[in-house]
N, C-alpha and C. Protein backbone atom coordinates (compact mmCIF):
# COMPACT_ATOMS: atom_id res chain seq x y z
N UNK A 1 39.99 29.15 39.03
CA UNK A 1 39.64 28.10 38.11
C UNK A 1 38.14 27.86 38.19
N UNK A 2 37.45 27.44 37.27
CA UNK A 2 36.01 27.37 37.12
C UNK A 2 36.05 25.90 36.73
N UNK A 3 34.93 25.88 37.39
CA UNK A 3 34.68 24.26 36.66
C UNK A 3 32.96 24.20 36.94
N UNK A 4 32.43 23.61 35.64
CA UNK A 4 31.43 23.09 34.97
C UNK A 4 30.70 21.95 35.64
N UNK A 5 29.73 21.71 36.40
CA UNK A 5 29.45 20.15 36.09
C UNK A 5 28.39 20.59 34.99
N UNK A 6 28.27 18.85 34.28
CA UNK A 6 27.13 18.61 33.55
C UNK A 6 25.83 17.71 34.42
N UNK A 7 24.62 17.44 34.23
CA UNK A 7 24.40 17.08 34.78
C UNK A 7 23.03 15.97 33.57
N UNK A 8 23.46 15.21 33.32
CA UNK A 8 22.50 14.40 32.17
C UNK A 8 21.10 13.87 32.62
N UNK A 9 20.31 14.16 32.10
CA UNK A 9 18.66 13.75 32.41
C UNK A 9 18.95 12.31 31.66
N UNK A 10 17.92 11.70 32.14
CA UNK A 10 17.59 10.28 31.14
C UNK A 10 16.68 10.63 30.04
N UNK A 11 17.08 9.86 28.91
CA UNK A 11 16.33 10.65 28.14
C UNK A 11 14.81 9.86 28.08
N UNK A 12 13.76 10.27 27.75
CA UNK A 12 12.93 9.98 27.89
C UNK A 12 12.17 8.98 27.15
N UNK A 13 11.69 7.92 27.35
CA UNK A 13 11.34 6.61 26.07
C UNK A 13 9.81 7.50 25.59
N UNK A 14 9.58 7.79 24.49
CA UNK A 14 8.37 8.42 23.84
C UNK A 14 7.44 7.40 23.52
N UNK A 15 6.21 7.12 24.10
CA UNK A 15 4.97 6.42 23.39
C UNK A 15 4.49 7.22 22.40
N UNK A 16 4.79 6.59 20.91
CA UNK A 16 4.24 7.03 19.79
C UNK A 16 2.67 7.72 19.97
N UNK A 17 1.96 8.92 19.30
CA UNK A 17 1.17 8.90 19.50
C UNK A 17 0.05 8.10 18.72
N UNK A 18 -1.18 7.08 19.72
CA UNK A 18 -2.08 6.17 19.29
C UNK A 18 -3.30 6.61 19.10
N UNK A 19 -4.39 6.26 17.72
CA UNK A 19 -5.23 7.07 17.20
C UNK A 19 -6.18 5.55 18.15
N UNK A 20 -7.50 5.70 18.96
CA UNK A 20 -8.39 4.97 19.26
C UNK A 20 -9.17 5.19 18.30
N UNK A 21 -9.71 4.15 17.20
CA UNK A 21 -10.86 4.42 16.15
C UNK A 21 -11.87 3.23 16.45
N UNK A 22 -12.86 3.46 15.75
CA UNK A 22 -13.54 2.09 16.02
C UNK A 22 -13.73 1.26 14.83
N UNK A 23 -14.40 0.42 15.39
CA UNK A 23 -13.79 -0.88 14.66
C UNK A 23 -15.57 -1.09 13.80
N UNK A 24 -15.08 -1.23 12.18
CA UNK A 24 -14.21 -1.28 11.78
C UNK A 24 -13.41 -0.13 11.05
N UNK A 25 -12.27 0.44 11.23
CA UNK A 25 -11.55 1.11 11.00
C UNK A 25 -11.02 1.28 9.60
N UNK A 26 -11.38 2.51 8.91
CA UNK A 26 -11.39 3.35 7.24
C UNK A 26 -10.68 4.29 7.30
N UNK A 27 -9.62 4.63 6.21
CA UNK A 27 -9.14 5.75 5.59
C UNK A 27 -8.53 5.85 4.24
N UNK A 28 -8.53 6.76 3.61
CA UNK A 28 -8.09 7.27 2.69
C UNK A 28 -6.52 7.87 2.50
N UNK A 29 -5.64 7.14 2.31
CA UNK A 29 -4.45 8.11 2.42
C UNK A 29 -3.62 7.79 1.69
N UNK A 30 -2.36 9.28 0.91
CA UNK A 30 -1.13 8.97 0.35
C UNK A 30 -0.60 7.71 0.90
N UNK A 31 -0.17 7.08 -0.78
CA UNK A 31 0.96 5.97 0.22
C UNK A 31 1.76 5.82 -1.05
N UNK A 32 3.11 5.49 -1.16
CA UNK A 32 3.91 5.45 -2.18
C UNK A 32 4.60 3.92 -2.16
N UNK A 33 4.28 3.28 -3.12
CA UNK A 33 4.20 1.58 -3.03
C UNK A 33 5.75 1.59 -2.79
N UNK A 34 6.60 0.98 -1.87
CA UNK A 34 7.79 0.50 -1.61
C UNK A 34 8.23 0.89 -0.37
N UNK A 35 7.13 1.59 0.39
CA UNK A 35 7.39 2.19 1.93
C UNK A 35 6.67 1.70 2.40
N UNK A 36 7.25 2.63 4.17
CA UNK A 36 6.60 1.67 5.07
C UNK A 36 5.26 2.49 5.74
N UNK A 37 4.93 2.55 6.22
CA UNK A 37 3.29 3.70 6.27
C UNK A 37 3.25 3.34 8.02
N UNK A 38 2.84 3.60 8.91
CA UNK A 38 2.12 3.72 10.11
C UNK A 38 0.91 4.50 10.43
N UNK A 39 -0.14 2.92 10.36
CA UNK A 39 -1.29 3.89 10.58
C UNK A 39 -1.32 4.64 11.87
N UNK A 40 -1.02 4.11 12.92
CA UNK A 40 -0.71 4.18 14.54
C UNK A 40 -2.51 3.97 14.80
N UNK A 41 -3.33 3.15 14.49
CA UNK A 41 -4.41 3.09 15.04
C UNK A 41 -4.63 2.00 15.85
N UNK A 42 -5.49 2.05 17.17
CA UNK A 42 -5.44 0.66 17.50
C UNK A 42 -7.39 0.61 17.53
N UNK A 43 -7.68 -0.32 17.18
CA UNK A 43 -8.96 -1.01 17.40
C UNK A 43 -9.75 -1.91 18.34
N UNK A 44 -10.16 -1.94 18.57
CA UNK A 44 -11.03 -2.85 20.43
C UNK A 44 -9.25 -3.44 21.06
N UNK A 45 -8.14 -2.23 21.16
CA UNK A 45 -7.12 -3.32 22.16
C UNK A 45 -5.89 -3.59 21.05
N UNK A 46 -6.42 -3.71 19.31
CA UNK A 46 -5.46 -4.50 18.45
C UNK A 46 -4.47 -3.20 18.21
N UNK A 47 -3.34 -2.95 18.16
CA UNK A 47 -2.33 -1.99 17.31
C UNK A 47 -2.28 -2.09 15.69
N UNK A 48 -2.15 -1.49 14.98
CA UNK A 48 -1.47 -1.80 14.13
C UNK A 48 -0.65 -0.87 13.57
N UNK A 49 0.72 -0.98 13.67
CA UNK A 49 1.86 -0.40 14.12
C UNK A 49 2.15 -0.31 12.23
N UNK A 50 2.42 -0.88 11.41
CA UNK A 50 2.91 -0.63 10.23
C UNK A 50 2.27 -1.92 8.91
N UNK A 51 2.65 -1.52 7.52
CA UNK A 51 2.38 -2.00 6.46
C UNK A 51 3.34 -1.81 5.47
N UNK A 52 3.82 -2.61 4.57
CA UNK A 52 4.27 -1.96 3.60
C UNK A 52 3.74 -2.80 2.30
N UNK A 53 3.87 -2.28 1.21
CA UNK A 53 3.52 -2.81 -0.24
C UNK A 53 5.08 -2.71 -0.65
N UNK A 54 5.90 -4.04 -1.30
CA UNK A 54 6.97 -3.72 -1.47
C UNK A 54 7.05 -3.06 -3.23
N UNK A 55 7.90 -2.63 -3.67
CA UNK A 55 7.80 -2.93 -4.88
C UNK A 55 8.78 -3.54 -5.66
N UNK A 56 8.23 -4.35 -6.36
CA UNK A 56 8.82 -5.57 -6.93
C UNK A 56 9.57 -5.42 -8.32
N UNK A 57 11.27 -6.15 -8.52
CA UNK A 57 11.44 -5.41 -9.94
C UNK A 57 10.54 -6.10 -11.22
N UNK A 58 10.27 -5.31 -11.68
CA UNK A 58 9.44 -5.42 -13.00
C UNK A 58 9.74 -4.54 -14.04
N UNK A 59 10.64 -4.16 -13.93
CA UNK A 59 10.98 -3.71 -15.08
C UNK A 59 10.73 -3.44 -16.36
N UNK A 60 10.41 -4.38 -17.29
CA UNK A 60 10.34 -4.32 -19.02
C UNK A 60 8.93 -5.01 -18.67
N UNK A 61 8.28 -5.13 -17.66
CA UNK A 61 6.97 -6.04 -17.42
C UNK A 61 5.63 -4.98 -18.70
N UNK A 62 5.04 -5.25 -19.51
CA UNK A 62 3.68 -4.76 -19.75
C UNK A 62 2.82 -4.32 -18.61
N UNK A 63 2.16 -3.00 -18.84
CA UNK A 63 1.27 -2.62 -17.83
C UNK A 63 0.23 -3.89 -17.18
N UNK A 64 -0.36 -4.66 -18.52
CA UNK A 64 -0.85 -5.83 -18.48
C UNK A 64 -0.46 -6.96 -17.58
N UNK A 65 0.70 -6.79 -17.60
CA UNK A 65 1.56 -8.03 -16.92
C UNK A 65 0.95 -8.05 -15.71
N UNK A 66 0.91 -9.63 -14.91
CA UNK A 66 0.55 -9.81 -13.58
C UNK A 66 1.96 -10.02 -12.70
N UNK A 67 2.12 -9.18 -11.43
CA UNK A 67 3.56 -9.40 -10.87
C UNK A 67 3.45 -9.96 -9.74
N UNK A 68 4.42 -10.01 -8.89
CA UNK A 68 4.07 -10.98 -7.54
C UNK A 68 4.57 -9.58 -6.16
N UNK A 69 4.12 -9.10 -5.31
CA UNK A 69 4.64 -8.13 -4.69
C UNK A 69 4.52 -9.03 -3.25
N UNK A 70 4.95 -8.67 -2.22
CA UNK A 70 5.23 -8.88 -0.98
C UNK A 70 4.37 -7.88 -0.13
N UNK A 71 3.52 -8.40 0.87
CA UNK A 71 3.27 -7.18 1.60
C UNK A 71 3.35 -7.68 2.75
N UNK A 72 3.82 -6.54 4.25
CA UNK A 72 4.43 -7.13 5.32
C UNK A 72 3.19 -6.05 5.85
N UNK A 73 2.58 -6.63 7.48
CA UNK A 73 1.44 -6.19 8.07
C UNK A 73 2.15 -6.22 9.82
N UNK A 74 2.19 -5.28 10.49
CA UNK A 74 2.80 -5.31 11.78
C UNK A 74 1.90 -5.09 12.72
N UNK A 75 1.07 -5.67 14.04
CA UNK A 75 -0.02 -5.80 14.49
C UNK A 75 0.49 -6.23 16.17
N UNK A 76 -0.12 -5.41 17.15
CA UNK A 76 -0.11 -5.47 18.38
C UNK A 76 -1.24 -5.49 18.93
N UNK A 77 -1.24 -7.09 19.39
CA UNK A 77 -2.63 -7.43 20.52
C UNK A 77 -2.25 -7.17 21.97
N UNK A 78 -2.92 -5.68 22.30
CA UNK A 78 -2.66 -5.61 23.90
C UNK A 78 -3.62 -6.09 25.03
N UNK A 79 -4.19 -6.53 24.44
CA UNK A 79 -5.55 -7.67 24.93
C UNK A 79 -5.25 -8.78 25.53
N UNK A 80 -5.98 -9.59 26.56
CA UNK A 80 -5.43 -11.03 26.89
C UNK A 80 -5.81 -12.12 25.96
N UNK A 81 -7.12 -11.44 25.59
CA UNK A 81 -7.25 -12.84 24.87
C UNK A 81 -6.77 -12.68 23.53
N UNK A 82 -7.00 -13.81 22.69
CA UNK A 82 -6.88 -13.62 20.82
C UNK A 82 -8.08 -12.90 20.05
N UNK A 83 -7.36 -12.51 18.46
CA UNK A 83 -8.50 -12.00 17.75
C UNK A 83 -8.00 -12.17 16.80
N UNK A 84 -8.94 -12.32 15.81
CA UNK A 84 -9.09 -12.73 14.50
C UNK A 84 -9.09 -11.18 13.89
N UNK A 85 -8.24 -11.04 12.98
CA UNK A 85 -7.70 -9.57 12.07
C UNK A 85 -8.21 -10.15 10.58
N UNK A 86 -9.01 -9.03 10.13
CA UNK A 86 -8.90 -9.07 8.46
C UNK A 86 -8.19 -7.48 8.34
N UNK A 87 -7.38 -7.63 7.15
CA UNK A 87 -6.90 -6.48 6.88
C UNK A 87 -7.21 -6.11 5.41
N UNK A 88 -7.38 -5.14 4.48
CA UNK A 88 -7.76 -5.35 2.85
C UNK A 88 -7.14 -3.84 2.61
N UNK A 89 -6.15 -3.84 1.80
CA UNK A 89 -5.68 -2.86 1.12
C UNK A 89 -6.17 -2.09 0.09
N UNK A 90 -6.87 -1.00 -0.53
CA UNK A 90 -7.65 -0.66 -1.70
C UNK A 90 -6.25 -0.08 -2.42
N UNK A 91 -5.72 -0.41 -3.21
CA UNK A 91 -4.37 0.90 -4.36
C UNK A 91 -5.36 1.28 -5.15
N UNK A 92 -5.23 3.15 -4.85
CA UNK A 92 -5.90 4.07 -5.89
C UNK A 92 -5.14 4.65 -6.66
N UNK A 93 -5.25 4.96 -7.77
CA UNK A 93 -4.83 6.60 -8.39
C UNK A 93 -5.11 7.64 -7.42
N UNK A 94 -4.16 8.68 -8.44
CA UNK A 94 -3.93 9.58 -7.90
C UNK A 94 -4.89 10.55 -7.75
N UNK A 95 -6.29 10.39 -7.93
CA UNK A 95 -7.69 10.81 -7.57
C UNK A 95 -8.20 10.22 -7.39
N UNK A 96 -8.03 9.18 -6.38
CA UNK A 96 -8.62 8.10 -5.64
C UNK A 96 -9.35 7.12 -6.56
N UNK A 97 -9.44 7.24 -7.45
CA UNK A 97 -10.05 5.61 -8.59
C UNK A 97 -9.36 4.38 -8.10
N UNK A 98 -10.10 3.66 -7.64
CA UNK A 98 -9.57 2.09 -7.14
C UNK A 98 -8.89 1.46 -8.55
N UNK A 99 -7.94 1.05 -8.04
CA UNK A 99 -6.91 0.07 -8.92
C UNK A 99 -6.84 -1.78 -8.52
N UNK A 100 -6.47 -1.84 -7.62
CA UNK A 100 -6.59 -3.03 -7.21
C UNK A 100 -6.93 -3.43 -5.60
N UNK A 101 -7.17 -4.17 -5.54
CA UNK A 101 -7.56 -4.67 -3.88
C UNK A 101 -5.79 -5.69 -3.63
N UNK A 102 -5.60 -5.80 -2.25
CA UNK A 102 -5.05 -6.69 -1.65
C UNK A 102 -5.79 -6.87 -0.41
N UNK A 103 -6.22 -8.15 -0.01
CA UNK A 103 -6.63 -8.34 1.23
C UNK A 103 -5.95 -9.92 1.74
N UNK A 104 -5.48 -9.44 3.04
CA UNK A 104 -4.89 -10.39 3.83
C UNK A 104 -5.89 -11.78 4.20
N UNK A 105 -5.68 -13.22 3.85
CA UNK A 105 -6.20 -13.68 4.84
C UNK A 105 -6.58 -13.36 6.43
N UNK A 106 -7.75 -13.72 6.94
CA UNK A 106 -7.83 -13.19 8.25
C UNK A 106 -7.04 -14.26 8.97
N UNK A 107 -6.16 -13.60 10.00
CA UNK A 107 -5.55 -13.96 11.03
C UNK A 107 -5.42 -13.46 12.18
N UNK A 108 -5.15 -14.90 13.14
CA UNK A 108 -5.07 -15.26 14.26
C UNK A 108 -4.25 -14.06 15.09
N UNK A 109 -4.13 -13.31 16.27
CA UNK A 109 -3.19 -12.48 16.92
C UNK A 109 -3.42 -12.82 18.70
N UNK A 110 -2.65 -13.92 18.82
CA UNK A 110 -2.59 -13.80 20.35
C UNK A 110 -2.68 -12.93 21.46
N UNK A 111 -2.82 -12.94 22.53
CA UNK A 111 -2.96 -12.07 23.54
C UNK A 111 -1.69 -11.43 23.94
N UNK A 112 -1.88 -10.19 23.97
CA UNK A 112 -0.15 -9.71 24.63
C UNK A 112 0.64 -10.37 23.58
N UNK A 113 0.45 -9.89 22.12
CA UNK A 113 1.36 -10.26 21.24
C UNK A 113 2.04 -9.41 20.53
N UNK A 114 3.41 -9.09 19.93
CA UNK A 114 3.22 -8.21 18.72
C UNK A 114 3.64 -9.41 17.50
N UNK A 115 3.00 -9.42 15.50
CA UNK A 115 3.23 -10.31 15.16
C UNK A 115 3.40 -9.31 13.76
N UNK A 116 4.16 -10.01 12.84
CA UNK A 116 4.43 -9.68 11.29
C UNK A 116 4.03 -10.55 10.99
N UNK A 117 2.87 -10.36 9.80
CA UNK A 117 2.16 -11.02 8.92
C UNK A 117 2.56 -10.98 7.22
N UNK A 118 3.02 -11.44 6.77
CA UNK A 118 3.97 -11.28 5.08
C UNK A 118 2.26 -12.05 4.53
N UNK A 119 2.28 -11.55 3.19
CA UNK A 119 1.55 -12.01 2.34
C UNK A 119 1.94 -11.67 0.86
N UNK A 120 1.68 -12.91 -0.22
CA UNK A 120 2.01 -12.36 -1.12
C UNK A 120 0.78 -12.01 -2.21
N UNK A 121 1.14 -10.84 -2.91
CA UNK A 121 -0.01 -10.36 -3.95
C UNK A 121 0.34 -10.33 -5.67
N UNK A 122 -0.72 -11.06 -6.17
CA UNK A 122 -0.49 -10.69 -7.33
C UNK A 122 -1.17 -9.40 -7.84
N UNK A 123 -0.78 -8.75 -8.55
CA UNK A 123 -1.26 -7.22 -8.94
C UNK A 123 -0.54 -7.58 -10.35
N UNK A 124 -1.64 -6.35 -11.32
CA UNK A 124 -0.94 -5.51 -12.85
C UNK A 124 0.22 -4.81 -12.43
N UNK A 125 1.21 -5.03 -13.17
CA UNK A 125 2.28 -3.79 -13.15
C UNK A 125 1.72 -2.65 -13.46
N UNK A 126 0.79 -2.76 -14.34
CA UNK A 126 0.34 -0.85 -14.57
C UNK A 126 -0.47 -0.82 -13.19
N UNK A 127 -0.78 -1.41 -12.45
CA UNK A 127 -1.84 -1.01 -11.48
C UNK A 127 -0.56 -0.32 -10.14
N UNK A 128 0.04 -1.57 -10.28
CA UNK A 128 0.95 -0.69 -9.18
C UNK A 128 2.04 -0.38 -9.69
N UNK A 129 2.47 0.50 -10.66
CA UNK A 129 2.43 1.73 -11.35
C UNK A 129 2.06 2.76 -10.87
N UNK A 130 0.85 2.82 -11.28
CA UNK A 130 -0.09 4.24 -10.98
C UNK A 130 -0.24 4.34 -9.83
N UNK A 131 -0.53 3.14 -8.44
CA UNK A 131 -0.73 3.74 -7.29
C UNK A 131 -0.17 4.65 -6.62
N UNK A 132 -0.75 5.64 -5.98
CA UNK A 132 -0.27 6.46 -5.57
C UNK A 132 -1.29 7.33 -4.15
N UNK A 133 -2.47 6.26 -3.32
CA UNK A 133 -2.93 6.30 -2.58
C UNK A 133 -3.29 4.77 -2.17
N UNK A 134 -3.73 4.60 -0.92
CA UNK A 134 -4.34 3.61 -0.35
C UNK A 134 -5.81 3.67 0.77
N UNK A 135 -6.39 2.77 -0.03
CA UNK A 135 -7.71 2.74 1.12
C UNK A 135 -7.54 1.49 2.09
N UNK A 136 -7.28 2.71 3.52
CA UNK A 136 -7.04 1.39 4.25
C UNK A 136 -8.52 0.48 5.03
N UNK A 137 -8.61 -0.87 5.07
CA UNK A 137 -9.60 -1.49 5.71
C UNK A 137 -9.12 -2.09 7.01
N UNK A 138 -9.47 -1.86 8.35
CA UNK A 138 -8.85 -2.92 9.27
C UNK A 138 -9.85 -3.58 10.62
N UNK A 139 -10.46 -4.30 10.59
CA UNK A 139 -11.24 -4.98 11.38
C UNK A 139 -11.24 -6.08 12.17
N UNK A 140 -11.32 -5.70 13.61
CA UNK A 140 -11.06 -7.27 14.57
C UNK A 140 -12.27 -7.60 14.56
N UNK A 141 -12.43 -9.12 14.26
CA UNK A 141 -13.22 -9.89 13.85
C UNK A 141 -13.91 -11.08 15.21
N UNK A 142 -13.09 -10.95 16.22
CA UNK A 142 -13.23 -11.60 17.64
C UNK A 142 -12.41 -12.92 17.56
């Protein structure tokens, strides 16, 4: 008779990999309005773990039309103390031509915190429409 053991490893908890940039922190990148994006960058200590632009129904709206969208901002202070975050969204076309700005009030992020920040935006329906990149802005402010 034969017998088998198995023998199970633990599996291993993965630290995402984290981009150190400096502050203040720029890019250019695909983003498809109703997802969720991870920049994975962190800045003097701050994370910022995710974003999304939701998209909102609008349906029969005119390109003209002004709509109301939701945007959610996910941010980790591994720092002791606090910092003041501005965040500013650029929506481009699809050859980078700026369409509209969203920028977050600047806010507060405690020490040893992680926090979701919701904001709401008004935008053109044709603007976010067409987006189909984002210029990201992200700067700790002290």
């Amino acid at each position: 008779m034969l017998t088998a053991v198995v023998v199970a490893a633990p599996a291993m908890a993965q630290d995402p990999e984290w981009r150190i940039v400096e502050n203040p922190y720029q890019e250019d990148i695909e983003y498809d309005i109703g997802t969720t994006l991870a920049p994975m960058v962190e800045v003097d200590g701050i994370r910022w773990r995710s974003f999304s632009v939701e998209r909102p129904e609008f349906g029969l709206a005119e390109d003209s039309d002004t709509v109301e969208t939701e945007v959610v901002f996910e941010f980790e202070n591994r720092r002791n103390k606090s910092a003041r975050i501005l965040v500013i969204l650029l929506l481009e076309d699809e050859s980078g031509a700026p369409l509209d700005r969203i920028e977050a009030k600047p806010f507060k992020l405690a020490g040893g915190r992680l926090k979701e920040r919701k904001e709401t935006a008004s935008i053109s329906a044709g603007n976010l429409r067409s987006a189909q990149r984002v210029y990201l802005f992200f700067e700790v402010l002290e």
